[in-house]
PDB file of N, CA and C in Angstrom:
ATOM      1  N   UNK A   1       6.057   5.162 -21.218  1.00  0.00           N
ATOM      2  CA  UNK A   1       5.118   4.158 -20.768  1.00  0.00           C
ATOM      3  C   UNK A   1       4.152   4.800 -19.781  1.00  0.00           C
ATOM      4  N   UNK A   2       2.933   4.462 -20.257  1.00  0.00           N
ATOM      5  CA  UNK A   2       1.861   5.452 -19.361  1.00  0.00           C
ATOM      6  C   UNK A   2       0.814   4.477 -18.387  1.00  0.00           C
ATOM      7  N   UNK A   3       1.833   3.636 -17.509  1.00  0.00           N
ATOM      8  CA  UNK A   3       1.009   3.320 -16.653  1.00  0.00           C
ATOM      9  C   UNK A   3       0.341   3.465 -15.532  1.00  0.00           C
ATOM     10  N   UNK A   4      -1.080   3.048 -15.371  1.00  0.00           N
ATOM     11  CA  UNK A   4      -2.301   3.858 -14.086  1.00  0.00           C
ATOM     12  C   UNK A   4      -1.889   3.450 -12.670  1.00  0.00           C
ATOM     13  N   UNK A   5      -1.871   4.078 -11.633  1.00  0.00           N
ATOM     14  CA  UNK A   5      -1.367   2.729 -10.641  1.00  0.00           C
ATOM     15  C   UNK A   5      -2.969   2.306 -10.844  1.00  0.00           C
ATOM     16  N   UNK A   6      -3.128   1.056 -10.146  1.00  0.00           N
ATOM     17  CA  UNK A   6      -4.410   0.824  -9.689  1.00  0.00           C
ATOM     18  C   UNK A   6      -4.772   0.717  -8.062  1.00  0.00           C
ATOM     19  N   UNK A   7      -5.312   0.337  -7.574  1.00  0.00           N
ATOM     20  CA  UNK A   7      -5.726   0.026  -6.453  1.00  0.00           C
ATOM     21  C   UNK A   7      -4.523  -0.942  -5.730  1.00  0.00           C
ATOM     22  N   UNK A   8      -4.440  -1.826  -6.580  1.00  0.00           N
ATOM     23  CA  UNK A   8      -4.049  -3.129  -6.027  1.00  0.00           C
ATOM     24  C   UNK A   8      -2.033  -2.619  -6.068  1.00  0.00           C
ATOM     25  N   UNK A   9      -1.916  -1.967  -7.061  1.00  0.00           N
ATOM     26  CA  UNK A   9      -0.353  -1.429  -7.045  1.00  0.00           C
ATOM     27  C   UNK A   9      -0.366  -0.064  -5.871  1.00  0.00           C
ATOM     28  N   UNK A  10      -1.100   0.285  -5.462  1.00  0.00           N
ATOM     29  CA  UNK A  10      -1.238   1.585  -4.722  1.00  0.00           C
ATOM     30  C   UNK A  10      -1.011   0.799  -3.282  1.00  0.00           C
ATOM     31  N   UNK A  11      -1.482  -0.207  -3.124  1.00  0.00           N
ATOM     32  CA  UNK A  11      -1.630  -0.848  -1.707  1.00  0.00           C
ATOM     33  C   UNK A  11      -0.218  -1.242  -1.360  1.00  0.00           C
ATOM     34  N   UNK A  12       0.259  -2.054  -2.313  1.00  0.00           N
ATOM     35  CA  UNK A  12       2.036  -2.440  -2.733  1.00  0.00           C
ATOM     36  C   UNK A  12       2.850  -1.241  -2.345  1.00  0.00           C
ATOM     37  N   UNK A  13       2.865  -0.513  -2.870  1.00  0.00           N
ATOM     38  CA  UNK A  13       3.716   0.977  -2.936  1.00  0.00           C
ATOM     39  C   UNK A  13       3.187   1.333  -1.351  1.00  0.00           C
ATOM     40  N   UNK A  14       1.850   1.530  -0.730  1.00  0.00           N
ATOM     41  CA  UNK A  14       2.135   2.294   0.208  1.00  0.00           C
ATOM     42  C   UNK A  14       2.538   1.130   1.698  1.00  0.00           C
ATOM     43  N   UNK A  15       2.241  -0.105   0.990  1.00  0.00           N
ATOM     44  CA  UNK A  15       2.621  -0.740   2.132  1.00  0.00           C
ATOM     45  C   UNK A  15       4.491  -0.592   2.809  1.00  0.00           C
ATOM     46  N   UNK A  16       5.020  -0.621   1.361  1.00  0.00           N
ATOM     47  CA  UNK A  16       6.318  -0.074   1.026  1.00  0.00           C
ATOM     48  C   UNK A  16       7.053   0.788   2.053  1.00  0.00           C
ATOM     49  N   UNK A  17       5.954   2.228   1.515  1.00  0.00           N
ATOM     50  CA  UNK A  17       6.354   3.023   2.364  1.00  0.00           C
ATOM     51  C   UNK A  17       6.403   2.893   3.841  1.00  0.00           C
ATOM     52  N   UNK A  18       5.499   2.647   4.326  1.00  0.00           N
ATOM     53  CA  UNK A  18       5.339   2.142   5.994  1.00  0.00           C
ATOM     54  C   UNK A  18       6.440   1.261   6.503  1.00  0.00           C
ATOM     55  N   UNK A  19       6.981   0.331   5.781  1.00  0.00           N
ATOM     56  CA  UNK A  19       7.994  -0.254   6.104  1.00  0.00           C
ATOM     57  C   UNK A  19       9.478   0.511   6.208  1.00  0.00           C
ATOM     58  N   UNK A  20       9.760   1.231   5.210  1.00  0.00           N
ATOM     59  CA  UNK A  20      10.712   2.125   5.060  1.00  0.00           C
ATOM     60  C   UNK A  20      10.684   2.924   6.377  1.00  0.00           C
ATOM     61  N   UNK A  21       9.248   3.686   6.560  1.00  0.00           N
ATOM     62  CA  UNK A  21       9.125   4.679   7.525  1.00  0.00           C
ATOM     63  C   UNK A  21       9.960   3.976   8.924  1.00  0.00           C
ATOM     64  N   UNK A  22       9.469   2.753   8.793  1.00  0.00           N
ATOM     65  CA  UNK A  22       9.410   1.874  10.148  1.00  0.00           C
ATOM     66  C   UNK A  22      11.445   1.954  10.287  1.00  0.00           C
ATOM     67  N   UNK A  23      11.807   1.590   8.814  1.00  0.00           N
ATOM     68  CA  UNK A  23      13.500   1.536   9.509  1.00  0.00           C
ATOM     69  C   UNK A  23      14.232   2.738   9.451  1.00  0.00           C
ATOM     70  N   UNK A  24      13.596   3.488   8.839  1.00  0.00           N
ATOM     71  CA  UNK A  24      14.102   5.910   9.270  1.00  0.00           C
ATOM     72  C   UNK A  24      14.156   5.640  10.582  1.00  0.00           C
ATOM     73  N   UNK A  25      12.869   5.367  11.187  1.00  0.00           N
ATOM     74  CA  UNK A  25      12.521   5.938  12.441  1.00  0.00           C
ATOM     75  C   UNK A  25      13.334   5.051  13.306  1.00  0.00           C
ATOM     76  N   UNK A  26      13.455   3.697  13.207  1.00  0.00           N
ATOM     77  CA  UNK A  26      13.838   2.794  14.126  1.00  0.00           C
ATOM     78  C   UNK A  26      15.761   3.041  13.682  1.00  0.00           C
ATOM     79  N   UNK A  27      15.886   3.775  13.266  1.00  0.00           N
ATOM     80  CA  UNK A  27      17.397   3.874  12.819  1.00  0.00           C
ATOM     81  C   UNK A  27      17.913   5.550  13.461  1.00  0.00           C
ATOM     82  N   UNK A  28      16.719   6.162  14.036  1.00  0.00           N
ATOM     83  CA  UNK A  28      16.900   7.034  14.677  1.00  0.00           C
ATOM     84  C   UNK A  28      17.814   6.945  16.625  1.00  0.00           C
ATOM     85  N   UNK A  29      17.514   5.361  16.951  1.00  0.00           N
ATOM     86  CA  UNK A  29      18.066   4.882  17.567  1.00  0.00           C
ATOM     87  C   UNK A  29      19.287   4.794  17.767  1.00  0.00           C
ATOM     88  N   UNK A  30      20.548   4.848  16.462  1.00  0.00           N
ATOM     89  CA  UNK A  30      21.614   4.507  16.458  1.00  0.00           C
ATOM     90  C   UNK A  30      22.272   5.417  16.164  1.00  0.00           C
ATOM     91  N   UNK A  31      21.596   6.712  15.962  1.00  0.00           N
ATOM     92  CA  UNK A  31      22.519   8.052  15.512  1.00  0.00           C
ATOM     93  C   UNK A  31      22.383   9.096  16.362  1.00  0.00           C
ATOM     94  N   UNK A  32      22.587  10.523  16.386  1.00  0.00           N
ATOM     95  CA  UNK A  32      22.830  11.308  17.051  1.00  0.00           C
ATOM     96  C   UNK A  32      22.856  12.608  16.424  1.00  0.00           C
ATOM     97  N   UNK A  33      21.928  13.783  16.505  1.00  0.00           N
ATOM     98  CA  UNK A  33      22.388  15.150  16.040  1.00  0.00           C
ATOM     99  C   UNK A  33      21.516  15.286  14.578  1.00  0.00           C
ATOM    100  N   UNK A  34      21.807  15.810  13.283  1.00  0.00           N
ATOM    101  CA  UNK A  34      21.633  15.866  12.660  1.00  0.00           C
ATOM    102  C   UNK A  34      21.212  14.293  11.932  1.00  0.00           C
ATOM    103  N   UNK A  35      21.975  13.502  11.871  1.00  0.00           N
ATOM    104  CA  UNK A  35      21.508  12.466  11.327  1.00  0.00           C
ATOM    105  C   UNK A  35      20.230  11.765  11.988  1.00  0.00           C
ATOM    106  N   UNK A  36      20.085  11.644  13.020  1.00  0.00           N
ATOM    107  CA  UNK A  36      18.857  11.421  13.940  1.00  0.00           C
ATOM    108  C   UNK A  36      17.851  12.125  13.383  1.00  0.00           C
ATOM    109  N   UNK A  37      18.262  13.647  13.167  1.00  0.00           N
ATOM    110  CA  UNK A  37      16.921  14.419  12.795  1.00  0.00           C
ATOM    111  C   UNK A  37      16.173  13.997  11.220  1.00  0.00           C
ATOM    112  N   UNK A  38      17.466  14.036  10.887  1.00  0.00           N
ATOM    113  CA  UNK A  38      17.190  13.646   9.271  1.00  0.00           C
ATOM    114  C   UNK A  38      16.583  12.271   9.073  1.00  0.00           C
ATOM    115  N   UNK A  39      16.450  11.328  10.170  1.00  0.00           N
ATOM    116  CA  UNK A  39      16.154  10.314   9.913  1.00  0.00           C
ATOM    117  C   UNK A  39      14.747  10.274  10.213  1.00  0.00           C
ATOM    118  N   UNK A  40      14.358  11.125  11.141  1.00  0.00           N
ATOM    119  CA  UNK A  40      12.982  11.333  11.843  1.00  0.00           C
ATOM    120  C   UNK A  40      12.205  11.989  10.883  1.00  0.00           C
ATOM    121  N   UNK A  41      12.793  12.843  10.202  1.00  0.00           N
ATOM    122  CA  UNK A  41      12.119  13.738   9.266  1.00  0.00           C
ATOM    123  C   UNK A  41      11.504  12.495   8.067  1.00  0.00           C
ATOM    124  N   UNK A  42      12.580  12.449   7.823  1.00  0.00           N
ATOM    125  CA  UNK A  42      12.540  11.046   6.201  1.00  0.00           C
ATOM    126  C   UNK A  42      11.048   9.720   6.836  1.00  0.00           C
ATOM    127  N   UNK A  43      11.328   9.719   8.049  1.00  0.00           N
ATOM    128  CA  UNK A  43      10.340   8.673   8.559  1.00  0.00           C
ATOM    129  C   UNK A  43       8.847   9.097   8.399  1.00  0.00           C
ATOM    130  N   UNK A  44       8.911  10.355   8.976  1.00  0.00           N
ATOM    131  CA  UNK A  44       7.685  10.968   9.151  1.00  0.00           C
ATOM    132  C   UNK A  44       6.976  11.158   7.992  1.00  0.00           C
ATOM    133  N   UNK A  45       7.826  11.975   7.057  1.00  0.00           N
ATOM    134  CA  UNK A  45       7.343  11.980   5.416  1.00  0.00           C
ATOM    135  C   UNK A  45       7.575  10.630   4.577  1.00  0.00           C
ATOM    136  N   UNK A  46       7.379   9.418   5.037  1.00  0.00           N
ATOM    137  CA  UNK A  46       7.039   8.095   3.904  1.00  0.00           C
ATOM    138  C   UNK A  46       5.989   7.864   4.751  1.00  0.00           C
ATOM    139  N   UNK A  47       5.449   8.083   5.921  1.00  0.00           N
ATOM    140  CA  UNK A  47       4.240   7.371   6.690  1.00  0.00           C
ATOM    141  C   UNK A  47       3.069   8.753   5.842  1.00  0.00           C
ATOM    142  N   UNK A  48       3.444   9.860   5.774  1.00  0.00           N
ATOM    143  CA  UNK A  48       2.276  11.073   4.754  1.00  0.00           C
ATOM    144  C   UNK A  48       2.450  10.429   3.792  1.00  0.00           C
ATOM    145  N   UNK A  49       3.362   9.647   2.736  1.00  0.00           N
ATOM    146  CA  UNK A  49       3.542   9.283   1.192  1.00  0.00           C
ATOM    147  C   UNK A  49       2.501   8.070   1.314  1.00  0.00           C
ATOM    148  N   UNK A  50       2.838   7.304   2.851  1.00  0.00           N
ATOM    149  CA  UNK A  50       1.916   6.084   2.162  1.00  0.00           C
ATOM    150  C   UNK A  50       0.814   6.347   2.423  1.00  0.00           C
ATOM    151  N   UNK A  51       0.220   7.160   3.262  1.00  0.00           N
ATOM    152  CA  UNK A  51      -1.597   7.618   3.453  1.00  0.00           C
ATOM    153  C   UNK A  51      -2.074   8.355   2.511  1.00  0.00           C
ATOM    154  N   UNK A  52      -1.087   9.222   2.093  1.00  0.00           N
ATOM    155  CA  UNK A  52      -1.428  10.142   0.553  1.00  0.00           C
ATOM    156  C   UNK A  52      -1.590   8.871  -0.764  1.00  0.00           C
ATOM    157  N   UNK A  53      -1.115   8.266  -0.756  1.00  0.00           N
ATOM    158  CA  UNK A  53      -1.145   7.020  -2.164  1.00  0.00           C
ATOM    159  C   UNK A  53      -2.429   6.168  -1.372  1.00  0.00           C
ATOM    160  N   UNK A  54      -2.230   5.673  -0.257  1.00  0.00           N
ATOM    161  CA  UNK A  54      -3.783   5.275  -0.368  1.00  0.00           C
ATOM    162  C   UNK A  54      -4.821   5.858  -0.169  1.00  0.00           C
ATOM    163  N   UNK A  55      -4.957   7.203   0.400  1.00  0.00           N
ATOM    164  CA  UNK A  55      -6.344   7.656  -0.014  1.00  0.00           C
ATOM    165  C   UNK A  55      -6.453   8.293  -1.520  1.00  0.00           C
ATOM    166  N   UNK A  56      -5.392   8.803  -2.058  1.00  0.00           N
ATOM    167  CA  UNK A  56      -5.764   8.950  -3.356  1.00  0.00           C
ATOM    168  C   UNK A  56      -6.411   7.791  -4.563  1.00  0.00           C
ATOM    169  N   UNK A  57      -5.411   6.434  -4.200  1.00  0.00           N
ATOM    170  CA  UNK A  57      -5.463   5.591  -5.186  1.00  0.00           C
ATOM    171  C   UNK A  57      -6.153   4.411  -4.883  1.00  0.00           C
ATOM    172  N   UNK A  58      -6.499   4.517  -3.247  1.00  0.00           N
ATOM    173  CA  UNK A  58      -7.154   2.750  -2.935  1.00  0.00           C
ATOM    174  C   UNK A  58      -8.648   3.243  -3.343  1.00  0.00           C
ATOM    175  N   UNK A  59      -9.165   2.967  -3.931  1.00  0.00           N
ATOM    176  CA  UNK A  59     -10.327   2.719  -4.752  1.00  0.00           C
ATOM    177  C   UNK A  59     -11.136   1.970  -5.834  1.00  0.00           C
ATOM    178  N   UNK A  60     -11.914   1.373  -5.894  1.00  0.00           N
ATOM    179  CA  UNK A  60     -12.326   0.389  -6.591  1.00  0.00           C
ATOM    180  C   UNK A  60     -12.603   0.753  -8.037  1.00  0.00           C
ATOM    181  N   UNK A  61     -12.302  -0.386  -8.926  1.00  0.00           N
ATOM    182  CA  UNK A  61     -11.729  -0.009 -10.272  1.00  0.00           C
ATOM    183  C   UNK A  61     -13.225   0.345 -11.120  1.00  0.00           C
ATOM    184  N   UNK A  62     -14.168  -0.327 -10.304  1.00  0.00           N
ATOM    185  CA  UNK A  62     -15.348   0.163 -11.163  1.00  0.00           C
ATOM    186  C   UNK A  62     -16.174   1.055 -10.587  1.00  0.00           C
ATOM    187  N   UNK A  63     -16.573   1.629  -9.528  1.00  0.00           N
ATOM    188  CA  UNK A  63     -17.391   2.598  -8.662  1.00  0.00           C
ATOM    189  C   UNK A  63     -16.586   3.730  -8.271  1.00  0.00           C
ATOM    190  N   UNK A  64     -15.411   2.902  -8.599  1.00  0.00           N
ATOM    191  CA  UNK A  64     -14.439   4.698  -8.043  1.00  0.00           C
ATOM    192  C   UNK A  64     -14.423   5.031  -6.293  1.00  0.00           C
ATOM    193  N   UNK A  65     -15.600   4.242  -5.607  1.00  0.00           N
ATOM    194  CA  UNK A  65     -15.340   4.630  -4.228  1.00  0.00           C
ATOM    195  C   UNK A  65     -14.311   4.224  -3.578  1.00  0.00           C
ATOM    196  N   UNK A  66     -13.531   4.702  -2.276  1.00  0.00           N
ATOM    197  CA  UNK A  66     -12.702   4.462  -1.710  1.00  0.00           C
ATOM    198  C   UNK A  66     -13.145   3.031  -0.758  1.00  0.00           C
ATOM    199  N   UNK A  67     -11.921   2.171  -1.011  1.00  0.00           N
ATOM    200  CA  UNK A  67     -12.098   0.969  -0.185  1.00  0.00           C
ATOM    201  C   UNK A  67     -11.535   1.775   1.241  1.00  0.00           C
ATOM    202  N   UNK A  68     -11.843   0.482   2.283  1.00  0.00           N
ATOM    203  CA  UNK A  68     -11.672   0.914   3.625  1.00  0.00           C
ATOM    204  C   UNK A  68      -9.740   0.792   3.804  1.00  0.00           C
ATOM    205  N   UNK A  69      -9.417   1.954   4.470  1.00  0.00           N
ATOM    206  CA  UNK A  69      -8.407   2.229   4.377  1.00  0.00           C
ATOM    207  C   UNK A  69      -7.630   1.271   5.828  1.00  0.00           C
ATOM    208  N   UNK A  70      -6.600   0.704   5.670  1.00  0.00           N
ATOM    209  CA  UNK A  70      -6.387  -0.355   7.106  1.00  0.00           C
ATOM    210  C   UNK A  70      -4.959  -1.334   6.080  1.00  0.00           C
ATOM    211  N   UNK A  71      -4.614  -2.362   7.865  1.00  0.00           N
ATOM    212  CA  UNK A  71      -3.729  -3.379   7.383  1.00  0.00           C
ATOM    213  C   UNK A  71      -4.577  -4.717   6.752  1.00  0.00           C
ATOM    214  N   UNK A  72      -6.136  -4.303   6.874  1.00  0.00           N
ATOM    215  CA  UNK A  72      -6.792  -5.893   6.806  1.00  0.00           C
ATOM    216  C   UNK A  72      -5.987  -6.375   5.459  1.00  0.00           C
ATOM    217  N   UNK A  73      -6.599  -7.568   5.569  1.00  0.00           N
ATOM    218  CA  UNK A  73      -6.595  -8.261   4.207  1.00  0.00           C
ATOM    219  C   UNK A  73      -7.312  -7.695   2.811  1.00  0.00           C
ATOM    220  N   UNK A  74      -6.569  -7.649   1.419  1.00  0.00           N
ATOM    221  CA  UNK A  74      -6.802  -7.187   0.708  1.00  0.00           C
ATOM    222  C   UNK A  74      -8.542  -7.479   0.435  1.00  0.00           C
ATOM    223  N   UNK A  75      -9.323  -6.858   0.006  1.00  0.00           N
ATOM    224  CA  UNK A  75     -10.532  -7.273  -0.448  1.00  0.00           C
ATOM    225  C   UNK A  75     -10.210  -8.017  -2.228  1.00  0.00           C
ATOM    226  N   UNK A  76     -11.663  -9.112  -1.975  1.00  0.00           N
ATOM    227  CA  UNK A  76     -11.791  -9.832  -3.202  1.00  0.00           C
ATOM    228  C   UNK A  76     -13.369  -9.250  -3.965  1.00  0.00           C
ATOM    229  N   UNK A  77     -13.980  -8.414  -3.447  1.00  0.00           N
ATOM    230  CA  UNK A  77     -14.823  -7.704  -3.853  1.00  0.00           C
ATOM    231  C   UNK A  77     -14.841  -5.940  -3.669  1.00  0.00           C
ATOM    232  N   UNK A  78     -15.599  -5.702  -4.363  1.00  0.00           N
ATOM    233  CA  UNK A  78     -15.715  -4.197  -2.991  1.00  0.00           C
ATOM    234  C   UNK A  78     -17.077  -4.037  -2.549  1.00  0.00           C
ATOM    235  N   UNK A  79     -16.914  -3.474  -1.439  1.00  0.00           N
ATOM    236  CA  UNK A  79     -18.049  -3.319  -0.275  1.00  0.00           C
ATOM    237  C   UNK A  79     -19.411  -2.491  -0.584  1.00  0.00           C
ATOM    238  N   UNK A  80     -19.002  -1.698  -1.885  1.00  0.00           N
ATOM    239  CA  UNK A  80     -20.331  -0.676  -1.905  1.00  0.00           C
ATOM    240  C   UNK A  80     -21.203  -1.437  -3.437  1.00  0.00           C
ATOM    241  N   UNK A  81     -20.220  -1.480  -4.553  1.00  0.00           N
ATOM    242  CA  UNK A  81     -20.997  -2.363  -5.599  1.00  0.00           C
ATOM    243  C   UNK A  81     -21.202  -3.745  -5.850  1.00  0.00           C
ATOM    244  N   UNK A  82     -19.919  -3.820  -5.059  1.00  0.00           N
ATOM    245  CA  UNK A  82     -19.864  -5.952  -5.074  1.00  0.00           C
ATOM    246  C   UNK A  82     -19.229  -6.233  -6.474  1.00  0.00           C
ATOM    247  N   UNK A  83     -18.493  -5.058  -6.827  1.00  0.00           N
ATOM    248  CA  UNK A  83     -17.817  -5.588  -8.255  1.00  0.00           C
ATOM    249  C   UNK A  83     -16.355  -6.729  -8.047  1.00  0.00           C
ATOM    250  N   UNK A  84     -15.821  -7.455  -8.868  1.00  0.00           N
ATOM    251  CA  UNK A  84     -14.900  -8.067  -8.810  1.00  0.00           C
ATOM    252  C   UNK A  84     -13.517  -7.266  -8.842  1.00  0.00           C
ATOM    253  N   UNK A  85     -12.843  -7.574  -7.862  1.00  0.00           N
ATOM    254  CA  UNK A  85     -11.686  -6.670  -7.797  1.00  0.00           C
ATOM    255  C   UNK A  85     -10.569  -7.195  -8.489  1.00  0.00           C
ATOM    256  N   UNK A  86      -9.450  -6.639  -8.512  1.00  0.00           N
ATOM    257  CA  UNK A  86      -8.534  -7.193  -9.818  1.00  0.00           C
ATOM    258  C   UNK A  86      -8.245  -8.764  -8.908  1.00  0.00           C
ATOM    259  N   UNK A  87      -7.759 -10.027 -10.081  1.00  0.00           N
ATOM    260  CA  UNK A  87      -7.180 -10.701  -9.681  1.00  0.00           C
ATOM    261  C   UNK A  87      -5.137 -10.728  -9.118  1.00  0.00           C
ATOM    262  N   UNK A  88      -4.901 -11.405  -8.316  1.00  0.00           N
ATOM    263  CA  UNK A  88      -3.945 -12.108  -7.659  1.00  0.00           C
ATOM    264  C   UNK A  88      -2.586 -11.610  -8.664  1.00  0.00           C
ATOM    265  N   UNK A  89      -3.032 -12.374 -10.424  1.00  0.00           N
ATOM    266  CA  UNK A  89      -2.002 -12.189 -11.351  1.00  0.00           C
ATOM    267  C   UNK A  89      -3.219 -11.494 -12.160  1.00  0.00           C
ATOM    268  N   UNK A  90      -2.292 -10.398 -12.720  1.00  0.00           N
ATOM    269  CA  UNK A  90      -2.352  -9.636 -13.834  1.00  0.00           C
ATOM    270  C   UNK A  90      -1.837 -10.310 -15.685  1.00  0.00           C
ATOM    271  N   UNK A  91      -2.831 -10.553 -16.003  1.00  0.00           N
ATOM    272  CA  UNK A  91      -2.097 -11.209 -17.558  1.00  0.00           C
ATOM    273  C   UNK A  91      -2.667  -9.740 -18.547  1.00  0.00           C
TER     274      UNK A  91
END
């Protein structure tokens, strides 16, 4: 199965990651030694996974330019062509 991410699955996935990062790191709290480290490490590399997936993939499906990278609210257009961005549900 050869599916593209798009924009709108890229945002999903890296929001993902940030959350994950958030309980590595915040779980670094409860351990000690090696596991601490390992947890810091694992944290550090999903917060690069989710900035790497959105600057690669947050981009608009028809101009190709990069949307503005952030927690805002998803866009319902994009900012440089004014094209329609995917809808809500996918059919």
């Amino acid at each position: 199965m050869n599916r593209k991410m798009n924009y709108k699955k890229a945002g999903e996935v890296s929001n993902w990651l940030f959350i994950s990062s958030v309980a590595a790191i915040g779980g670094t709290f409860f351990f000690t030694g090696y596991v601490q480290l390992t947890l810091l490490i694992l944290g550090v590399g999903l917060i690069a996974g989710g900035i790497a997936v959105r600057v690669i993939y947050w981009k608009c499906p028809h101009c190709r330019k990069r949307l503005h990278l952030g927690f805002r609210q998803e866009p319902k257009i994009c900012p440089y062509c004014r094209g329609q961005l995917l809808p809500d549900k996918e059919e």
